[in-house]
C-alpha atoms as a PDB file:
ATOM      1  CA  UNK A   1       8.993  18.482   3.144  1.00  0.00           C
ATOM      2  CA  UNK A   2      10.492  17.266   6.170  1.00  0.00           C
ATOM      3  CA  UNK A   3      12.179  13.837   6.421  1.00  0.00           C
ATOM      4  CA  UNK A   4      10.060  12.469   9.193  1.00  0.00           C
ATOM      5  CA  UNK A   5       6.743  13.535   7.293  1.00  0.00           C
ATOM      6  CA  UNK A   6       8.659  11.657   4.025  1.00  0.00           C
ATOM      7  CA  UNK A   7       9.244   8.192   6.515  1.00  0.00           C
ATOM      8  CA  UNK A   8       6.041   8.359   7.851  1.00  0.00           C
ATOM      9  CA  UNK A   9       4.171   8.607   4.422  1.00  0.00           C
ATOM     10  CA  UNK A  10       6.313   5.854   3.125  1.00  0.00           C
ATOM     11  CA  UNK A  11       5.860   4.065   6.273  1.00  0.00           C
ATOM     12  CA  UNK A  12       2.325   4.148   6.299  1.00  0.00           C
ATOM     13  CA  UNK A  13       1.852   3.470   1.881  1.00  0.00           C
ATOM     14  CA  UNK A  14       3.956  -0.075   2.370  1.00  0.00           C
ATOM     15  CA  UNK A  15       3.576  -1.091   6.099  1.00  0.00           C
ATOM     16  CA  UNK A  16       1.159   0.433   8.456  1.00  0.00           C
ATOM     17  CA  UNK A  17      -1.376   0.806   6.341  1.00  0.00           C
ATOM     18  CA  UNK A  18      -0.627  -1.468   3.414  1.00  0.00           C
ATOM     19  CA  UNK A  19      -3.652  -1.566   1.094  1.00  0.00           C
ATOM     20  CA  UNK A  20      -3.747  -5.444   0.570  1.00  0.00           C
ATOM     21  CA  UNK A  21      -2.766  -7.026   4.287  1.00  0.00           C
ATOM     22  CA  UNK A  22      -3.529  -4.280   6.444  1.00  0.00           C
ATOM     23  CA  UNK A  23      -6.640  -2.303   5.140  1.00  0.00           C
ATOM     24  CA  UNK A  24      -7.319  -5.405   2.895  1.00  0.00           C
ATOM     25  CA  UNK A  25      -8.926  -3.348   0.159  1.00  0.00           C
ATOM     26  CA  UNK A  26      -8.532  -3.748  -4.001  1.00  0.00           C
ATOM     27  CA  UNK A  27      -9.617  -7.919  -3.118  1.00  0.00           C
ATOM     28  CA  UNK A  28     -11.098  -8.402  -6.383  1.00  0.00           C
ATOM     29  CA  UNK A  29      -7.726  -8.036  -8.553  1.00  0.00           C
ATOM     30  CA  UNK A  30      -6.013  -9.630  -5.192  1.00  0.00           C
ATOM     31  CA  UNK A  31      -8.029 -12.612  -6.250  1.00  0.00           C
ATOM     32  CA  UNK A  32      -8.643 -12.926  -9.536  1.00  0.00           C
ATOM     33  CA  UNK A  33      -5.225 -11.557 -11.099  1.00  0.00           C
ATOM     34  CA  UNK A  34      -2.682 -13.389  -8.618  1.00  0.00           C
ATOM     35  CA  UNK A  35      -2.338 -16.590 -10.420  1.00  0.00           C
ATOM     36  CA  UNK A  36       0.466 -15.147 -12.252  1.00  0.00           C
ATOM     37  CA  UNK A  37       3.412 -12.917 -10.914  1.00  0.00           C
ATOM     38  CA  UNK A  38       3.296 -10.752 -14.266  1.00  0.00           C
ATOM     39  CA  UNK A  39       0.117 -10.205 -14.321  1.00  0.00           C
ATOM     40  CA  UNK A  40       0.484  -8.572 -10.554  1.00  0.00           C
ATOM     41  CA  UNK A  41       3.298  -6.325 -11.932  1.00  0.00           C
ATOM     42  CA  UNK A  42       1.345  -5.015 -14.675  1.00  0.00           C
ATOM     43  CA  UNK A  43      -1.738  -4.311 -12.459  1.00  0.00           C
ATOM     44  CA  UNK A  44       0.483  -3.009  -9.925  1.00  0.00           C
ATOM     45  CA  UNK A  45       2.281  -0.583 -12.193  1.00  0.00           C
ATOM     46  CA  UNK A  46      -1.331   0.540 -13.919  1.00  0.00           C
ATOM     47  CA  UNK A  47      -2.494   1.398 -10.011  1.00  0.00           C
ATOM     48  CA  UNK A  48       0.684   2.754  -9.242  1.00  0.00           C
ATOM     49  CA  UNK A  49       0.373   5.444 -12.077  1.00  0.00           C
ATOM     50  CA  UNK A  50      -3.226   6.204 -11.600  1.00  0.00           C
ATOM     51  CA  UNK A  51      -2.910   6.774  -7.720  1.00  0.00           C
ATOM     52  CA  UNK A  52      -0.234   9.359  -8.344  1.00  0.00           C
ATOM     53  CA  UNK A  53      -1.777  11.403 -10.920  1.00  0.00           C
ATOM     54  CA  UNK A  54      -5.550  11.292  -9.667  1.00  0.00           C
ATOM     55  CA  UNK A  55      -3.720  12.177  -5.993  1.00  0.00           C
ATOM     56  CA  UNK A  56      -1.971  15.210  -7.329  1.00  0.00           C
ATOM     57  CA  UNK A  57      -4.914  16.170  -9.522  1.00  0.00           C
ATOM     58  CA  UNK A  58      -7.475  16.073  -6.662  1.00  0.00           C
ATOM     59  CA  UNK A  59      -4.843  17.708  -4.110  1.00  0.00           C
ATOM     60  CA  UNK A  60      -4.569  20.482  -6.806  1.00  0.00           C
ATOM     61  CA  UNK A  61      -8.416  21.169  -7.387  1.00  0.00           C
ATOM     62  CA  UNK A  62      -8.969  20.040  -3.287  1.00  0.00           C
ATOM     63  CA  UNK A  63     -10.080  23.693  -2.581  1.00  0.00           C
ATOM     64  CA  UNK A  64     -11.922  24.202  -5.327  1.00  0.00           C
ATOM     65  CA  UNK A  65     -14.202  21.037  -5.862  1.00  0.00           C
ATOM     66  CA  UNK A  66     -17.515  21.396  -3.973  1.00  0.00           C
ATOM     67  CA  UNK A  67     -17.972  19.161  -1.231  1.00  0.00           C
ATOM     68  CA  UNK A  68     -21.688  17.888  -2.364  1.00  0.00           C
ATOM     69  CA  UNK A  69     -19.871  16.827  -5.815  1.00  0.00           C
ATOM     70  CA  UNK A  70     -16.601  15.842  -4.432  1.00  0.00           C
ATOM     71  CA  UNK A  71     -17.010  12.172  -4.828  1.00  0.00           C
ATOM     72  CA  UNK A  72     -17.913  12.235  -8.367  1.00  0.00           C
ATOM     73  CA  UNK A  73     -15.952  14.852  -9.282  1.00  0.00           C
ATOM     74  CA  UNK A  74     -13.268  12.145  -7.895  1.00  0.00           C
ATOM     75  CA  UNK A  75     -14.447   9.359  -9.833  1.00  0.00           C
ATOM     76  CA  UNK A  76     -14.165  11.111 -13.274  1.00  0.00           C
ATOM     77  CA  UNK A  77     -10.630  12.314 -12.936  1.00  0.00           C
ATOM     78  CA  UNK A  78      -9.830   8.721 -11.574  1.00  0.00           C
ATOM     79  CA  UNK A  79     -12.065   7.414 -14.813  1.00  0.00           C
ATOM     80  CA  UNK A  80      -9.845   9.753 -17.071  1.00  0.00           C
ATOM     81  CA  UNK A  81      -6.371   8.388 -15.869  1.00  0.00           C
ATOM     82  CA  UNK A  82      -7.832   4.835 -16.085  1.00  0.00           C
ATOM     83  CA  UNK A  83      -9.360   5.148 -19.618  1.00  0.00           C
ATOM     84  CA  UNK A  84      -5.189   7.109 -20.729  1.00  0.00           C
ATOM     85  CA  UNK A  85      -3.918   3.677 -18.895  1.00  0.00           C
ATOM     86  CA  UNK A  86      -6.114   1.824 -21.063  1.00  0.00           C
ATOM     87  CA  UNK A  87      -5.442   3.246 -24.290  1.00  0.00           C
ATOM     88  CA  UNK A  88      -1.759   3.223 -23.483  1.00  0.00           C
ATOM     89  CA  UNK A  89      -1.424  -0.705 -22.473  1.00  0.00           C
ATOM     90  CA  UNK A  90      -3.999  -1.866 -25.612  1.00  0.00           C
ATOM     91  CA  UNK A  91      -1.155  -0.375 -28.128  1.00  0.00           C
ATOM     92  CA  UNK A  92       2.034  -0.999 -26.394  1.00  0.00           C
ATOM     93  CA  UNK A  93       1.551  -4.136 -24.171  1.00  0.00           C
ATOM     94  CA  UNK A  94      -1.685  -5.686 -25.430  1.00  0.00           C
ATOM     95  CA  UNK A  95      -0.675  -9.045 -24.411  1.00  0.00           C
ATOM     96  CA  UNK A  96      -0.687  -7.454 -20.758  1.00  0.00           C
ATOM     97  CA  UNK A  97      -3.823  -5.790 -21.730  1.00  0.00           C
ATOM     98  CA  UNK A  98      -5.259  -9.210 -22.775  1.00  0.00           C
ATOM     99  CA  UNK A  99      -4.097 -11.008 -19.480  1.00  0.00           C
ATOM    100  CA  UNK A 100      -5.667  -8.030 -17.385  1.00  0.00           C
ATOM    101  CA  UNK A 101      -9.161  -8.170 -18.496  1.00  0.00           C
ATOM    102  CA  UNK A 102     -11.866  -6.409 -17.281  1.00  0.00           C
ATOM    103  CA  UNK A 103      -9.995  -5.803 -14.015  1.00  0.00           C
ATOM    104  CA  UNK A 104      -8.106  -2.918 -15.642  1.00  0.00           C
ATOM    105  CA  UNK A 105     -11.394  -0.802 -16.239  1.00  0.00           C
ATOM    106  CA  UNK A 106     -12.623  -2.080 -12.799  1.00  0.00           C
ATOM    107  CA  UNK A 107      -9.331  -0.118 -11.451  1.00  0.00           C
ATOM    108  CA  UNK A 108     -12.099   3.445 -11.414  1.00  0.00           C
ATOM    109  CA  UNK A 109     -13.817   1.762  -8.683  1.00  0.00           C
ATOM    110  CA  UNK A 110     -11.146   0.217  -6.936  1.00  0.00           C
ATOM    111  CA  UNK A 111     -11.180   1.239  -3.119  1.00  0.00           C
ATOM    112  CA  UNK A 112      -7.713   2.248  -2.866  1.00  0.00           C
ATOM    113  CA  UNK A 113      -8.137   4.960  -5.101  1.00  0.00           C
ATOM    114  CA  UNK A 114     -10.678   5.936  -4.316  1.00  0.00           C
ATOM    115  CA  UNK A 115      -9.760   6.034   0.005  1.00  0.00           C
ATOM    116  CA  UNK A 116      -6.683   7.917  -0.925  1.00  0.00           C
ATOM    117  CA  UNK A 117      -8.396  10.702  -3.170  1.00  0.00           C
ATOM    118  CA  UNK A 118     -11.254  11.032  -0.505  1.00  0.00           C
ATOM    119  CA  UNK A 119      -8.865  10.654   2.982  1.00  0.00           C
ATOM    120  CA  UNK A 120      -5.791  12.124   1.935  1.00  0.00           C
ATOM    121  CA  UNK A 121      -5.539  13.218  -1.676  1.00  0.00           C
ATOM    122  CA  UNK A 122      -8.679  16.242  -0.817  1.00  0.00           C
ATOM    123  CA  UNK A 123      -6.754  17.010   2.809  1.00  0.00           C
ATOM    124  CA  UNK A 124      -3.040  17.502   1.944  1.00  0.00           C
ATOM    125  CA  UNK A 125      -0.536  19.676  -0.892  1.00  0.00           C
ATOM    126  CA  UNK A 126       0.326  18.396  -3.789  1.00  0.00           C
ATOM    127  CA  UNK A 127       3.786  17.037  -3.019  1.00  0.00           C
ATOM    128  CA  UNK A 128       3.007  14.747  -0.305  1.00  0.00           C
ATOM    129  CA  UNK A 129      -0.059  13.477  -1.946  1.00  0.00           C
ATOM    130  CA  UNK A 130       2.135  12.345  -4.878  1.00  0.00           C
ATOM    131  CA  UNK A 131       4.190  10.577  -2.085  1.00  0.00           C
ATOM    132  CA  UNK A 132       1.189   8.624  -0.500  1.00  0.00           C
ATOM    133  CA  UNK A 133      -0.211   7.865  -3.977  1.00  0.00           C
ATOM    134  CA  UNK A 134       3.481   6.498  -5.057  1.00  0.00           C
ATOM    135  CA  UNK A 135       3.761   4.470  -1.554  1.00  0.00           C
ATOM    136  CA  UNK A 136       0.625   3.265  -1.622  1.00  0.00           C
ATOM    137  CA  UNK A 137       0.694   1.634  -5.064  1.00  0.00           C
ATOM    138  CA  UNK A 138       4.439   0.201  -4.100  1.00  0.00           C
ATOM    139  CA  UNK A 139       2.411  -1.511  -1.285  1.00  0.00           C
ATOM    140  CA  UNK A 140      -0.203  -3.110  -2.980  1.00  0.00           C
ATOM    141  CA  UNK A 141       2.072  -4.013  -6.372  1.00  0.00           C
ATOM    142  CA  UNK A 142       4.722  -5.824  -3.452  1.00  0.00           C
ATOM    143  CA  UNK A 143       1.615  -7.843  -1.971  1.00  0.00           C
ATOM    144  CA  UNK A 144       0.236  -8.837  -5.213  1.00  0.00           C
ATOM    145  CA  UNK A 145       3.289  -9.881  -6.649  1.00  0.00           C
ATOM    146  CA  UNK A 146       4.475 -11.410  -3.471  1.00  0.00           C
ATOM    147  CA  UNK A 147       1.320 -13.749  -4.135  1.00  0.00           C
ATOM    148  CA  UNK A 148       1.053 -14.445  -7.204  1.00  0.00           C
ATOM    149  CA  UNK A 149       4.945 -15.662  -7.223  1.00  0.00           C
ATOM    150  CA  UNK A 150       4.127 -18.483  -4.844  1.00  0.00           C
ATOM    151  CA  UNK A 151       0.266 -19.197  -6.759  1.00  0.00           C
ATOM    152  CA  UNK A 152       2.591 -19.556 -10.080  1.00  0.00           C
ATOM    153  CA  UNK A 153       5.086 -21.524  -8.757  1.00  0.00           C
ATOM    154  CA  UNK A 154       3.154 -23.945  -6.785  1.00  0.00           C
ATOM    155  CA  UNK A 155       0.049 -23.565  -8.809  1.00  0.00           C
ATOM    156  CA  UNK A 156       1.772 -24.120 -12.092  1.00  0.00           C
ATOM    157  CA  UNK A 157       5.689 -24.653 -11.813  1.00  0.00           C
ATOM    158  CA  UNK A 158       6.616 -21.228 -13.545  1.00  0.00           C
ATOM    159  CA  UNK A 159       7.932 -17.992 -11.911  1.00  0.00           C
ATOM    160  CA  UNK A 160       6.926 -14.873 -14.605  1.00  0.00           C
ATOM    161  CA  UNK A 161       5.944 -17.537 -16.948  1.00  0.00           C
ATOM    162  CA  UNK A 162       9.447 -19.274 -17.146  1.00  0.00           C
ATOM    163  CA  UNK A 163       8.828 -22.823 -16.388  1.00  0.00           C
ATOM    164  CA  UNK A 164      10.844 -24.233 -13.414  1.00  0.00           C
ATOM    165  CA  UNK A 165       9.690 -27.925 -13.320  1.00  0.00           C
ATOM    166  CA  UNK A 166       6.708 -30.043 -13.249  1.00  0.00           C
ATOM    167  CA  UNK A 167       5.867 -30.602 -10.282  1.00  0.00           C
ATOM    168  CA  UNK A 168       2.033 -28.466  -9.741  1.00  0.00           C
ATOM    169  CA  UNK A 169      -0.205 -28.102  -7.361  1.00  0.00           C
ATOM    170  CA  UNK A 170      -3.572 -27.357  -9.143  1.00  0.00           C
ATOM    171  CA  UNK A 171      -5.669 -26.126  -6.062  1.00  0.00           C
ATOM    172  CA  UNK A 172      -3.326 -23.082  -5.798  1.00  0.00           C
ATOM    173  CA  UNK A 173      -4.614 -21.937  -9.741  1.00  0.00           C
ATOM    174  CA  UNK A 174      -8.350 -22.019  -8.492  1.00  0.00           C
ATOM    175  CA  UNK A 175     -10.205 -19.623  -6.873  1.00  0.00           C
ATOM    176  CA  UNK A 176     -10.283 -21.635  -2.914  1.00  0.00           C
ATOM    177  CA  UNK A 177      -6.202 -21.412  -3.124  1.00  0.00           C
ATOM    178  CA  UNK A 178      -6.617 -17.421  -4.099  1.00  0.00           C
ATOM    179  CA  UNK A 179      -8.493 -17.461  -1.075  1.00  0.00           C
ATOM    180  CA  UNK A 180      -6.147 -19.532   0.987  1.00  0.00           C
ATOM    181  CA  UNK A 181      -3.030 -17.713  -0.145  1.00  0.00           C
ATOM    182  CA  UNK A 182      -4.780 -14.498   0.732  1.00  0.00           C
ATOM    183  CA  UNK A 183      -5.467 -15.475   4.208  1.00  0.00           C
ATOM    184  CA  UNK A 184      -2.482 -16.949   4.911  1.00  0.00           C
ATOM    185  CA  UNK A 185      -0.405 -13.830   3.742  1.00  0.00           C
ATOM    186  CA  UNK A 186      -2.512 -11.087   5.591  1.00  0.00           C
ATOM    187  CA  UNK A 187      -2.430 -13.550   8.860  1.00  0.00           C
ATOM    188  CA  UNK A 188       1.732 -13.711   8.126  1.00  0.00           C
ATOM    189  CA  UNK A 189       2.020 -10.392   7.538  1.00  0.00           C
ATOM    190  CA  UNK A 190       0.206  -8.912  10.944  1.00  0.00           C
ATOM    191  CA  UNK A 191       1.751 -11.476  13.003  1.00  0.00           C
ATOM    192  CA  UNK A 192       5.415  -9.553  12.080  1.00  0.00           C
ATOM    193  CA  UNK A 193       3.704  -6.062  12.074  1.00  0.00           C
ATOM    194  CA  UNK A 194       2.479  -6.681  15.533  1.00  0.00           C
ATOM    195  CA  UNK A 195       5.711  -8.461  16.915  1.00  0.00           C
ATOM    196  CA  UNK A 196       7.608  -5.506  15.699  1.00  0.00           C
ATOM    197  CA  UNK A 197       5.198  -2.817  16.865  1.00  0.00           C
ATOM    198  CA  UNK A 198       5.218  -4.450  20.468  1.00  0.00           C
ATOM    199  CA  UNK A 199       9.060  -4.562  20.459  1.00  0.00           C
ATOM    200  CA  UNK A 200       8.858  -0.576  19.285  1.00  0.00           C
ATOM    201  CA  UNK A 201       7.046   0.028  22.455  1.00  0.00           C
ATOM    202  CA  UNK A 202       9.137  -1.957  24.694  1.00  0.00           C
ATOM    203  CA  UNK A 203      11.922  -0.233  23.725  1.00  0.00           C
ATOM    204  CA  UNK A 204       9.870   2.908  24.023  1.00  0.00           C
ATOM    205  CA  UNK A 205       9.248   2.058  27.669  1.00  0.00           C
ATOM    206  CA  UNK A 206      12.471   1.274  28.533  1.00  0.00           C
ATOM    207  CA  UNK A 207      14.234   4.248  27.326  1.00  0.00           C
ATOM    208  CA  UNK A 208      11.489   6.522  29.236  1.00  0.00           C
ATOM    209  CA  UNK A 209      12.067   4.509  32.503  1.00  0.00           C
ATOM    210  CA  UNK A 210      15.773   4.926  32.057  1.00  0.00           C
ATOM    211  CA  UNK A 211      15.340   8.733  31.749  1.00  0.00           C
ATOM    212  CA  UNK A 212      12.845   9.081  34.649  1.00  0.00           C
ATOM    213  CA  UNK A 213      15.286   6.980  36.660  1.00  0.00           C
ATOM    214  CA  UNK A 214      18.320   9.640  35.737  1.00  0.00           C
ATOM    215  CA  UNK A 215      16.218  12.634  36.201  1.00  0.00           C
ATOM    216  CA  UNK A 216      15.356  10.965  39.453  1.00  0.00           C
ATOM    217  CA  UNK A 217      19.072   9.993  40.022  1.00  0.00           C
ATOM    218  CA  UNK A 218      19.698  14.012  39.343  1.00  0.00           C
ATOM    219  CA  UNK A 219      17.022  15.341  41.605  1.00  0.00           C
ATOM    220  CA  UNK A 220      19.274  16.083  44.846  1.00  0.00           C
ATOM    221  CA  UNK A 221      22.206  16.938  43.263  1.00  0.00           C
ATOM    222  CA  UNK A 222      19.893  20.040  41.392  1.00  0.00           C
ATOM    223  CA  UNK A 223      17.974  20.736  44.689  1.00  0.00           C
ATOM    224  CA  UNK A 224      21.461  21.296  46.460  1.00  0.00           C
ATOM    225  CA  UNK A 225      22.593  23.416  43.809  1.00  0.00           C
ATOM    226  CA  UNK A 226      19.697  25.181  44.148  1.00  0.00           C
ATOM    227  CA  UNK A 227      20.120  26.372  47.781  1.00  0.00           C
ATOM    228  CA  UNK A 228      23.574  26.539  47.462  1.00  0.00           C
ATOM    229  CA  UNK A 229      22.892  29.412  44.788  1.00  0.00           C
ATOM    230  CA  UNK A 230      20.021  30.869  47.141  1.00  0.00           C
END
């Protein structure tokens, strides 16, 4: 794999098109599970896992699948990942089973998963599918977490359940300052992207007038050459 095609898969998993602030998809767990930074991690890390192996999985079987059955022949491998996750968290974390809820069966339906398997996953080999299924769950565990640091720390004065004082502000632990937080972070977050994308293209602009301007520069200097040699 080339390095460009590795920095533009990585590019597009955490920045261009992160799942959470960009594509804003998975808004349930955004939600309901940001109210503590842990929490995030251990959803995070659960999507993380699944994305990669149903991605590699379905890139694997992509020619094979029928296209009538594709999307739930999609669902049960995701299903089957989700149900190992499952099993795996109840007997080694179950506290972090216990603070996930029902959100971490709800991860089979989640539309990132889902997005990937069906617009990239079925369309590309196996090693850059793993990429965009490792990228993309790096993107949307860095948003979540990102928001449920400040919910906990305003919302209840801890950061990853170490208490840090007592000052709280209790509208950030309901479901209006999910909601709030949410916005304000995806509204944040595009501001910069854009900014950045519009300098890119300046500087884009600039460096093709500059060449234009030198090939321009060089135009008589070739043409006299040119008759010179005729």
């Amino acid at each position: 794999m080339k390095l460009q095609r590795f920095k533009e898969i990585a590019l597009d998993g955490t920045v261009r098109q992160n799942p959470t602030f960009r594509l804003v998809l998975g808004t349930c767990p955004t939600l309901a599970l940001t109210v503590a930074a842990m929490s995030c991690l251990g959803m995070g890390a659960a999507v993380t896992i699944v994305l990669i192996c149903s991605n590699v999985i379905i890139s694997l079987l992509r020619n094979i699948i029928p296209d009538k059955v594709r999307i739930p022949c999609f669902i049960v491998i995701i299903a089957t990942f989700v149900t190992l996750i499952r099993m795996l968290m109840e007997a080694f974390i179950p506290s972090l089973y216990d603070s996930l809820g029902i959100f971490l069966p709800l991860i089979v339906v989640n539309c990132i998963i889902l997005g990937r398997a069906e617009s990239f996953a079925s369309h590309n080999p196996v090693g850059e599918s793993a990429l965009d299924g490792l990228f993309m769950g790096l993107g949307f565990t860095a948003a979540i977490t990102l928001m449920g640091i400040v919910r906990e720390v305003l919302g209840s004065g801890k950061l990853f359940g170490l208490e840090l004082w007592n000052f709280k502000i209790g509208f950030f632990s309901n479901a209006a300052g999910a909601f709030l937080t949410y916005g304000l972070f995806i509204a944040i977050f595009n501001v910069c992207y854009n900014a950045v994308e519009r300098k890119l293209k300046h500087k884009a602009a600039q460096k093709a007038t500059t060449v234009a301007e030198e090939v321009s520069e060089d135009a008589p200097a070739l043409e006299a050459a040119a008759k010179e040699a005729e």
